[in-house]
Protein backbone atom coordinates (compact mmCIF):
# COMPACT_ATOMS: atom_id res chain seq x y z
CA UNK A 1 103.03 -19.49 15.14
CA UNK A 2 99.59 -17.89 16.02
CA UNK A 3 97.81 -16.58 19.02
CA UNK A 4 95.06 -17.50 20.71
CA UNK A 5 93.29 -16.10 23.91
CA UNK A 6 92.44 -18.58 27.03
CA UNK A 7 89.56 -16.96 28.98
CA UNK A 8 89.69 -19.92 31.61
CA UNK A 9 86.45 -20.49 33.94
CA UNK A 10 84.07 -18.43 33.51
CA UNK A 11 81.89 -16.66 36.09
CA UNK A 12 84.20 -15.35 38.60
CA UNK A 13 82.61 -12.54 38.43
CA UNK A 14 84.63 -10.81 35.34
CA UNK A 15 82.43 -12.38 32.64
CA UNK A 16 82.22 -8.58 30.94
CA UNK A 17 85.70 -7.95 30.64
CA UNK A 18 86.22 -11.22 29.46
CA UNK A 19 83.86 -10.58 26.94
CA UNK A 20 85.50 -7.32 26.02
CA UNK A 21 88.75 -9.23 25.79
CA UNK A 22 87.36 -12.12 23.42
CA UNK A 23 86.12 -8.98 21.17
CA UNK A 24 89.39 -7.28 21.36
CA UNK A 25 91.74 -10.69 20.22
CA UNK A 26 89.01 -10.23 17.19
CA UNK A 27 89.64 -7.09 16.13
CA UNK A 28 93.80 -8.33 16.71
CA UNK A 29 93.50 -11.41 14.28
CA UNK A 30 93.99 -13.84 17.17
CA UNK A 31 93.30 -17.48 15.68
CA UNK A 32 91.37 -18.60 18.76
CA UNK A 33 89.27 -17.68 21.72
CA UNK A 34 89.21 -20.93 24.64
CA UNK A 35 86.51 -20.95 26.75
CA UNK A 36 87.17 -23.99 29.96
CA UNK A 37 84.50 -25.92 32.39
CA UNK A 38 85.34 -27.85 35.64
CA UNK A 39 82.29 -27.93 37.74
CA UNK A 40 81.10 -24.81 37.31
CA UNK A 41 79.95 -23.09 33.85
CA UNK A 42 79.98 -25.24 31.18
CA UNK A 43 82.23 -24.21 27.81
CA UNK A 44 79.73 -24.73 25.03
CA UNK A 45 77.52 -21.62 26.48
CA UNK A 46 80.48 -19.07 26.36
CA UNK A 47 80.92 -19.76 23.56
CA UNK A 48 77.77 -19.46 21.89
CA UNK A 49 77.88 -16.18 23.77
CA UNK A 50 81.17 -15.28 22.74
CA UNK A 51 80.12 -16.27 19.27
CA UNK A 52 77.59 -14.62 18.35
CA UNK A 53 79.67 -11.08 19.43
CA UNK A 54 82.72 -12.01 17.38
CA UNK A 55 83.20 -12.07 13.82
CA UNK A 56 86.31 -13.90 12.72
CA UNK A 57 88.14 -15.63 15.76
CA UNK A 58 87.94 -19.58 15.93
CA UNK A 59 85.68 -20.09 19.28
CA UNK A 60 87.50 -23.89 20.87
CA UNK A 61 86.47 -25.98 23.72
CA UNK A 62 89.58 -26.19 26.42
CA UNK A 63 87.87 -28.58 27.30
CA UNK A 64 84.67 -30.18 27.11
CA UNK A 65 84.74 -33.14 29.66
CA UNK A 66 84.58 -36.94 28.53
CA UNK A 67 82.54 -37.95 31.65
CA UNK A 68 80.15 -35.23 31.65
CA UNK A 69 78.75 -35.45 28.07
CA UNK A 70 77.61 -38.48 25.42
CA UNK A 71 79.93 -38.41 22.98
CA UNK A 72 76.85 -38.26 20.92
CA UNK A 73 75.76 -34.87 22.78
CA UNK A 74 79.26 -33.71 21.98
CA UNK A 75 78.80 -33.81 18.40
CA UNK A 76 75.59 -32.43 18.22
CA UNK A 77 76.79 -29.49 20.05
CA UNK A 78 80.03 -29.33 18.37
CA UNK A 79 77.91 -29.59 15.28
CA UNK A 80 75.61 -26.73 16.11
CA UNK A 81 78.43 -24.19 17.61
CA UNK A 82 80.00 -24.72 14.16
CA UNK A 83 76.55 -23.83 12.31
CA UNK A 84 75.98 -20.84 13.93
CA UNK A 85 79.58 -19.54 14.25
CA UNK A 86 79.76 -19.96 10.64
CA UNK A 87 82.30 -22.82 10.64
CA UNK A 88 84.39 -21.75 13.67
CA UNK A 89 84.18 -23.98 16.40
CA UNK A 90 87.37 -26.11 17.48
CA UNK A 91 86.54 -29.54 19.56
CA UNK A 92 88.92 -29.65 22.61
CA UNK A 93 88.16 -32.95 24.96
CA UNK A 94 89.78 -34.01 28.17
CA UNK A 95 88.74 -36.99 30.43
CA UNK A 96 89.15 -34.04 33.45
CA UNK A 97 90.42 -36.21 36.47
CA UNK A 98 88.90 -38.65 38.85
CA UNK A 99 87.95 -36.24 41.64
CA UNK A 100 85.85 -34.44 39.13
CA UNK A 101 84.60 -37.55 36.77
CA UNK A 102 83.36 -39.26 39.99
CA UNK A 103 82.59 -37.09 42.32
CA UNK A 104 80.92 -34.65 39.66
CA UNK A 105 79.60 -36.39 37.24
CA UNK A 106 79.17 -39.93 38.75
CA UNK A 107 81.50 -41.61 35.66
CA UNK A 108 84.41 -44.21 36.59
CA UNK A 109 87.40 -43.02 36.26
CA UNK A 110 88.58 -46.47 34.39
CA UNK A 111 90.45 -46.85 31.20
CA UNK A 112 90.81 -43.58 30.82
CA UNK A 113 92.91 -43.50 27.35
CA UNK A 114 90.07 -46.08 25.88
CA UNK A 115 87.56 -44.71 27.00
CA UNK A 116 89.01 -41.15 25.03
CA UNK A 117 89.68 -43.34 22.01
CA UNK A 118 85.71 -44.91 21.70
CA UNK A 119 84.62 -41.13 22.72
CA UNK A 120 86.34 -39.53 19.41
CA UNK A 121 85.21 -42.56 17.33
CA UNK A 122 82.13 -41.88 17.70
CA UNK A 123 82.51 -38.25 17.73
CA UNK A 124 83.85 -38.42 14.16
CA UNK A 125 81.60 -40.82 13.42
CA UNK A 126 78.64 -38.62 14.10
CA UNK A 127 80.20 -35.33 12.69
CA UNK A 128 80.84 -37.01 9.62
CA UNK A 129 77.02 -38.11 9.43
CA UNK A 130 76.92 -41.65 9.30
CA UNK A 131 74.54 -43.53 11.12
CA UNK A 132 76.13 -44.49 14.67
CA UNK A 133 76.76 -47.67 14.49
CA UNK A 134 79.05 -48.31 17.39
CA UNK A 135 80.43 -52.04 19.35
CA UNK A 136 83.57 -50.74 22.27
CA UNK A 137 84.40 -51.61 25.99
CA UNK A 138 82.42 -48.29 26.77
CA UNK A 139 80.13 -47.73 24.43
CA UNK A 140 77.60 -49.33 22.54
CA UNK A 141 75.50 -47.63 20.07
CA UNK A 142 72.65 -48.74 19.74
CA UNK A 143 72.04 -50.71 23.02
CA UNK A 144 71.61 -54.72 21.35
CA UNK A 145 68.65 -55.47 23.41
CA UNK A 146 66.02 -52.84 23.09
CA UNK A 147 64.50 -50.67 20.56
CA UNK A 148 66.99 -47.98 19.77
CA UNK A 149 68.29 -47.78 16.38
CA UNK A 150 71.16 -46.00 14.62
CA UNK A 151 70.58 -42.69 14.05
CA UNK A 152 72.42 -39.81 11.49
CA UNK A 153 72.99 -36.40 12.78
CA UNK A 154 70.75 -34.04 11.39
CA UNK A 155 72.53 -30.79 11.73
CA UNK A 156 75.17 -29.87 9.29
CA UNK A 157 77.98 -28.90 10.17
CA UNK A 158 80.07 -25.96 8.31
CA UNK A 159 83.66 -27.61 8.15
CA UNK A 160 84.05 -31.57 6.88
CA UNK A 161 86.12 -32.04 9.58
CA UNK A 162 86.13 -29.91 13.03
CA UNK A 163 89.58 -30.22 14.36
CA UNK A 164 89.72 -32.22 17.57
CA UNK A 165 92.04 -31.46 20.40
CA UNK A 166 93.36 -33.42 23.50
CA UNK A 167 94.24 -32.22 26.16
CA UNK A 168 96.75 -34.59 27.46
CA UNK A 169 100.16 -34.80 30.19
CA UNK A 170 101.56 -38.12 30.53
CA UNK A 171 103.62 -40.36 28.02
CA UNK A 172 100.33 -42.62 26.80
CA UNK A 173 98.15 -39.91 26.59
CA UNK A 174 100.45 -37.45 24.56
CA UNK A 175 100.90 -40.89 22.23
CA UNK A 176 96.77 -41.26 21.96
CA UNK A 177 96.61 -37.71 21.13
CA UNK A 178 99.38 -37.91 18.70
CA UNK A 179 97.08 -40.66 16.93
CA UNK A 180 94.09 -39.47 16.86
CA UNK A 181 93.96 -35.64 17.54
CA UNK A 182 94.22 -32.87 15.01
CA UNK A 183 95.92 -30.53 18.43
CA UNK A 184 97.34 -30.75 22.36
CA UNK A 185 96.41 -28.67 24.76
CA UNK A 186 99.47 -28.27 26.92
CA UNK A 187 99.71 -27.33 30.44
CA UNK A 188 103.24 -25.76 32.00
CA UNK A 189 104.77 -25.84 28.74
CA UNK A 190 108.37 -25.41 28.90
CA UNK A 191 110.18 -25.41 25.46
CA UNK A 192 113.26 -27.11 27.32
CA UNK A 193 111.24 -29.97 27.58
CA UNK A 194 109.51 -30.36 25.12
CA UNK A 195 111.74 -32.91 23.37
CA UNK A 196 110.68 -35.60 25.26
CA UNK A 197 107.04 -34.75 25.17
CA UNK A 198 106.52 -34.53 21.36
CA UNK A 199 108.35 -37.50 21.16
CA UNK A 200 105.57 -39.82 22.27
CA UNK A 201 103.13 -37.14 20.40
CA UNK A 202 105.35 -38.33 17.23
CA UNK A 203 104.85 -41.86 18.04
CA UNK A 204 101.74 -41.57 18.36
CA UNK A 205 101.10 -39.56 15.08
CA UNK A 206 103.61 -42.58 13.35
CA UNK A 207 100.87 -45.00 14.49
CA UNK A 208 98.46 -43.18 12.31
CA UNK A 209 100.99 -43.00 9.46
CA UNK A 210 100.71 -39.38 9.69
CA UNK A 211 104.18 -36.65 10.96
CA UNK A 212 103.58 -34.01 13.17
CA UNK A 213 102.90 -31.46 10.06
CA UNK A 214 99.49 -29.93 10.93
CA UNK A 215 99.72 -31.11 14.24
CA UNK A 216 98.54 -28.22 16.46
CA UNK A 217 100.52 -27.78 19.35
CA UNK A 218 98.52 -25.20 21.97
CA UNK A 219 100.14 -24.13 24.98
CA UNK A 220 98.16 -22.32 27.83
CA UNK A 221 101.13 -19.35 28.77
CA UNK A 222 100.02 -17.21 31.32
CA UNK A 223 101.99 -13.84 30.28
CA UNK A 224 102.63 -10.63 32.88
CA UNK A 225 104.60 -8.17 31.06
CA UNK A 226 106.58 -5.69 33.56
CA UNK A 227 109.93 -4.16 34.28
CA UNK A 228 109.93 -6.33 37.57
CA UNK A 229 110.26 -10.06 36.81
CA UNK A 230 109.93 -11.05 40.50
CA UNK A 231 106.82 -8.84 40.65
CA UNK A 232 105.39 -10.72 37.58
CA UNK A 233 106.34 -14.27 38.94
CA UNK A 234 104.41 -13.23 41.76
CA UNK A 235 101.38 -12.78 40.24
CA UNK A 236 101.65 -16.16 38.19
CA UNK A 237 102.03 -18.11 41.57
CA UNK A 238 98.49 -18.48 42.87
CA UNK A 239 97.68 -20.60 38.83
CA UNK A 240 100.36 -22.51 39.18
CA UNK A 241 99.94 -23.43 43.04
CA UNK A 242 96.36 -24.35 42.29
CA UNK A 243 97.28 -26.94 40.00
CA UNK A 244 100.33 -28.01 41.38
CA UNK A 245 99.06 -28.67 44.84
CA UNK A 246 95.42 -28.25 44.57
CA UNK A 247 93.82 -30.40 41.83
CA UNK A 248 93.60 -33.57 42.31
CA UNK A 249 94.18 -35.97 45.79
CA UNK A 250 97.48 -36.68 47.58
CA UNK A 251 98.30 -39.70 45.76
CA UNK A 252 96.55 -38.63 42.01
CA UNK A 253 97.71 -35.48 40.52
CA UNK A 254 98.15 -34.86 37.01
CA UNK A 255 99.81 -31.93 37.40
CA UNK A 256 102.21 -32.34 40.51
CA UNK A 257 103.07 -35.55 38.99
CA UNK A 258 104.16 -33.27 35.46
CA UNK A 259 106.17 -30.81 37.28
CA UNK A 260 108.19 -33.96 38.74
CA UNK A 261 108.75 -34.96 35.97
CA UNK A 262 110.10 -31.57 34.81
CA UNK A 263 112.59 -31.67 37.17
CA UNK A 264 111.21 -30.04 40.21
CA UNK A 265 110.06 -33.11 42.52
CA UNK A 266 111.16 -31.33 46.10
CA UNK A 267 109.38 -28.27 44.95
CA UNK A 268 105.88 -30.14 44.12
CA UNK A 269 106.01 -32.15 47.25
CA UNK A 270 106.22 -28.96 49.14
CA UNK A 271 103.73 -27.13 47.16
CA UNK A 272 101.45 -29.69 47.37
CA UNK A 273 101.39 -30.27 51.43
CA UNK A 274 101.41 -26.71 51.93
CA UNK A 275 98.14 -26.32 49.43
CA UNK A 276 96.39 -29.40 50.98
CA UNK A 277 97.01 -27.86 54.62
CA UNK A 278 95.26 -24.44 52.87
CA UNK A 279 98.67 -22.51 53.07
CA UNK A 280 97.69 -20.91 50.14
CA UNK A 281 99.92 -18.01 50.13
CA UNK A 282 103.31 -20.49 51.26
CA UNK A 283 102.20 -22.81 48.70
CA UNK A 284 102.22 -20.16 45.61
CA UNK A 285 105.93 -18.99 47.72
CA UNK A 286 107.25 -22.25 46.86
CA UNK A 287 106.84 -22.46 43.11
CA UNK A 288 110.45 -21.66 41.75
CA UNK A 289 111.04 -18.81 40.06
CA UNK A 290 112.72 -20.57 37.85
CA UNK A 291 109.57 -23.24 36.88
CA UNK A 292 107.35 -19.70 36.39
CA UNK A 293 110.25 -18.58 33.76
CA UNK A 294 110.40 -22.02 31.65
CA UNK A 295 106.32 -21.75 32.02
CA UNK A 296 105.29 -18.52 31.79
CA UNK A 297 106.03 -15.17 29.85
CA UNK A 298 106.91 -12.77 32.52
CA UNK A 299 109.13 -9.78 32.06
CA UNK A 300 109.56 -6.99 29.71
CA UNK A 301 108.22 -6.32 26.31
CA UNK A 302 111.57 -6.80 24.51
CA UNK A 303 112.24 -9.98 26.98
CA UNK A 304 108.95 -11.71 26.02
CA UNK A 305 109.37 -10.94 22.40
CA UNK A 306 112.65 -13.15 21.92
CA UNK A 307 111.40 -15.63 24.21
CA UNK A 308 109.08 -16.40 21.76
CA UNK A 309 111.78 -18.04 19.50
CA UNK A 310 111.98 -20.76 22.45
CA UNK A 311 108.14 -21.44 21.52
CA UNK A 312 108.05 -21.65 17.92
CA UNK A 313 111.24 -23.79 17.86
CA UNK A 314 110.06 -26.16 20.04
CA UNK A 315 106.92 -26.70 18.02
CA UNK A 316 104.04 -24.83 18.95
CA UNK A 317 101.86 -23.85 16.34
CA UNK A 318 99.26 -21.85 18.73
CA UNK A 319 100.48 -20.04 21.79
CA UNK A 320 97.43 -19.21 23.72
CA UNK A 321 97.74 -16.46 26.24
CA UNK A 322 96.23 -16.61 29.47
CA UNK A 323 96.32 -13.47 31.47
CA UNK A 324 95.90 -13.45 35.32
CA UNK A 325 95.96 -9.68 36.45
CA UNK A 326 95.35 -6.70 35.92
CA UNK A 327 92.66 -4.05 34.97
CA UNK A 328 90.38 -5.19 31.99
CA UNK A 329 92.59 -2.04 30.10
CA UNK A 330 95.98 -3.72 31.20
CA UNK A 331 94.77 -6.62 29.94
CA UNK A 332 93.52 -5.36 26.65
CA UNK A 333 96.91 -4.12 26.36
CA UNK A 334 99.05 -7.01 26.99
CA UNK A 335 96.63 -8.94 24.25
CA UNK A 336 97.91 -5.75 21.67
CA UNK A 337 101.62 -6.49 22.50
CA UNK A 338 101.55 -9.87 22.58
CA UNK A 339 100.07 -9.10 19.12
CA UNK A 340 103.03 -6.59 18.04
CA UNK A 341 105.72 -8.93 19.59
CA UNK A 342 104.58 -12.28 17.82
CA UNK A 343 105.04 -9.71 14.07
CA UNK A 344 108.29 -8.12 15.37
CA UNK A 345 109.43 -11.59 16.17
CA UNK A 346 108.72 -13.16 12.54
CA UNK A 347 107.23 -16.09 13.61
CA UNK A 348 103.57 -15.38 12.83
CA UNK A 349 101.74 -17.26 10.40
């Protein structure tokens, strides 16, 4: 198993530290630095910026939204992040949701899993530097009836193939991912479940003749290391309240709809109408302690360390870490023991 470092959204107003933090997983051998968008900065920026201060780290969309970009634009900027970085860039894709894909960036959100299929076709298809020739339900390269033509990417890429990651949370979208993703991003991750949730990643991967060896499979963990594990629940709540209750409508939530599924239907029905009635604070009250354990890696040093295990077994081939608190030192210091636990452990590769 390998690290990797989540940096989330940027521009809340720590964009420095988070810089200092990308540097830092460098200098630690962390395999990846994520940079995220929602409607606010967009990913491909960081991490030209984040790029061109780091030295060995893979730099990886998490993610770049369907809706927002061509998939043409996608691979000429996943082609040119991985010319400059010197062959480092990682594709992550997501179709976001529909309050975002609509209300943001004006796109229907309709058939989502084919429009994500057509979308890495002609991703690939680019990357790989063919001319784009290109006949789907969403896309059609070139338009039939007017004078565009089929055109080959004229930036080279540094890898033959940049790795392309989903991120994905229901059944048919863990399958789609399976098939035609090199990774998953995974959201509330819980080992204990994660039987059921490779399983349609497998099936999906069998489509494709293919097992899940190479298969990446990349948790976001937020991790809090402390002698208090109440205390560090508590400072996990507010992430997993936003998502929980806050992202998406009433009646279309990715996320509440997950954490049902997980077990914990009482406590997302409560999260969520306390969130949507902007009881912020009783909303992050009501996440379980118990969902924050499976989720999360919260506790002491030692604690952390064999919890690990859980990770590894289950799959995961990248655990990134997502940290939520603390001073940009505190921080820097829970990316060097994550570090030392992950080699005390024996499970880095």
């Amino acid at each position: 198993m390998k690290l990797g470092l989540n940096l989330g959204y940027w521009g809340a107003g720590n964009d420095s530290d988070n810089l200092e933090l990308a540097k830092q997983a460098d200098g630690l051998g962390y395999s990846v630095v994520w940079a995220a968008e929602a409607y606010g900065s967009d990913a491909a920026t960081v991490l030209a910026w984040v790029g061109a201060q780091t030295k060995n780290i893979d730099l990886g969309s998490a993610i770049f939204q369907i809706p927002g970009r061509t998939p043409a634009n996608t691979a000429m900027t996943a082609a040119t992040l991985d010319s400059l970085s010197g062959g480092r860039f990682r594709l992550g894709l997501g179709v976001s949701g529909p309050q975002v894909s609509e209300g943001w960036h004006g796109v229907r959100f309709d058939k989502p899993l084919q429009r994500t299929r057509e979308y890495v076709d002609i991703v690939r298809l680019a990357l790989a530097r063919q001319k784009v020739n290109y006949s789907g339900d969403f896309f059609t390269l070139p338009l039939p009836d007017g004078p565009g033509k089929a055109l080959t990417l004229t930036v080279h890429p540094v890898r033959a193939e940049i790795p392309i990651y989903l991120a994905a949370i229901g059944p048919k979208n863990l399958e789609l991912a399976g098939e035609i993703g090199d990774g998953w991003f995974a959201i509330f991750y819980a080992p204990e479940c994660a039987e059921s949730l490779l399983a349609s990643v497998n099936a999906g991967r069998a489509k494709s003749g293919r097992s899940l060896d190479g298969f990446d499979v990349v948790p976001t963990v937020p991790v809090v290391i402390g002698d208090d594990i109440d205390r560090c629940a508590d400072l996990v709540r507010a992430y997993s309240a936003l998502y929980i209750g806050g992202m998406g409508s009433r009646e279309k939530n990715f996320y509440n709809q997950l954490v049902t599924r997980m077990g914990y239907e009482q406590a997302a029905i409560e999260i969520q109408e306390k969130y949507l009635a902007r009881d912020y604070m009783g909303a992050g009250a009501a996440v379980p302690l118990s969902f924050i354990d499976q989720t999360a890696l919260i506790g002491p040093r030692d604690r952390i360390r064999d919890r690990l295990a859980a990770y590894a077994e289950s799959g995961v081939g990248t655990l990134s870490v997502a940290i939520y608190s603390g001073s940009l030192d505190e921080r820097i210091a829970t990316l060097r023991t994550m570090a030392e636990v992950l080699d005390e452990s024996g499970l880095a590769t």
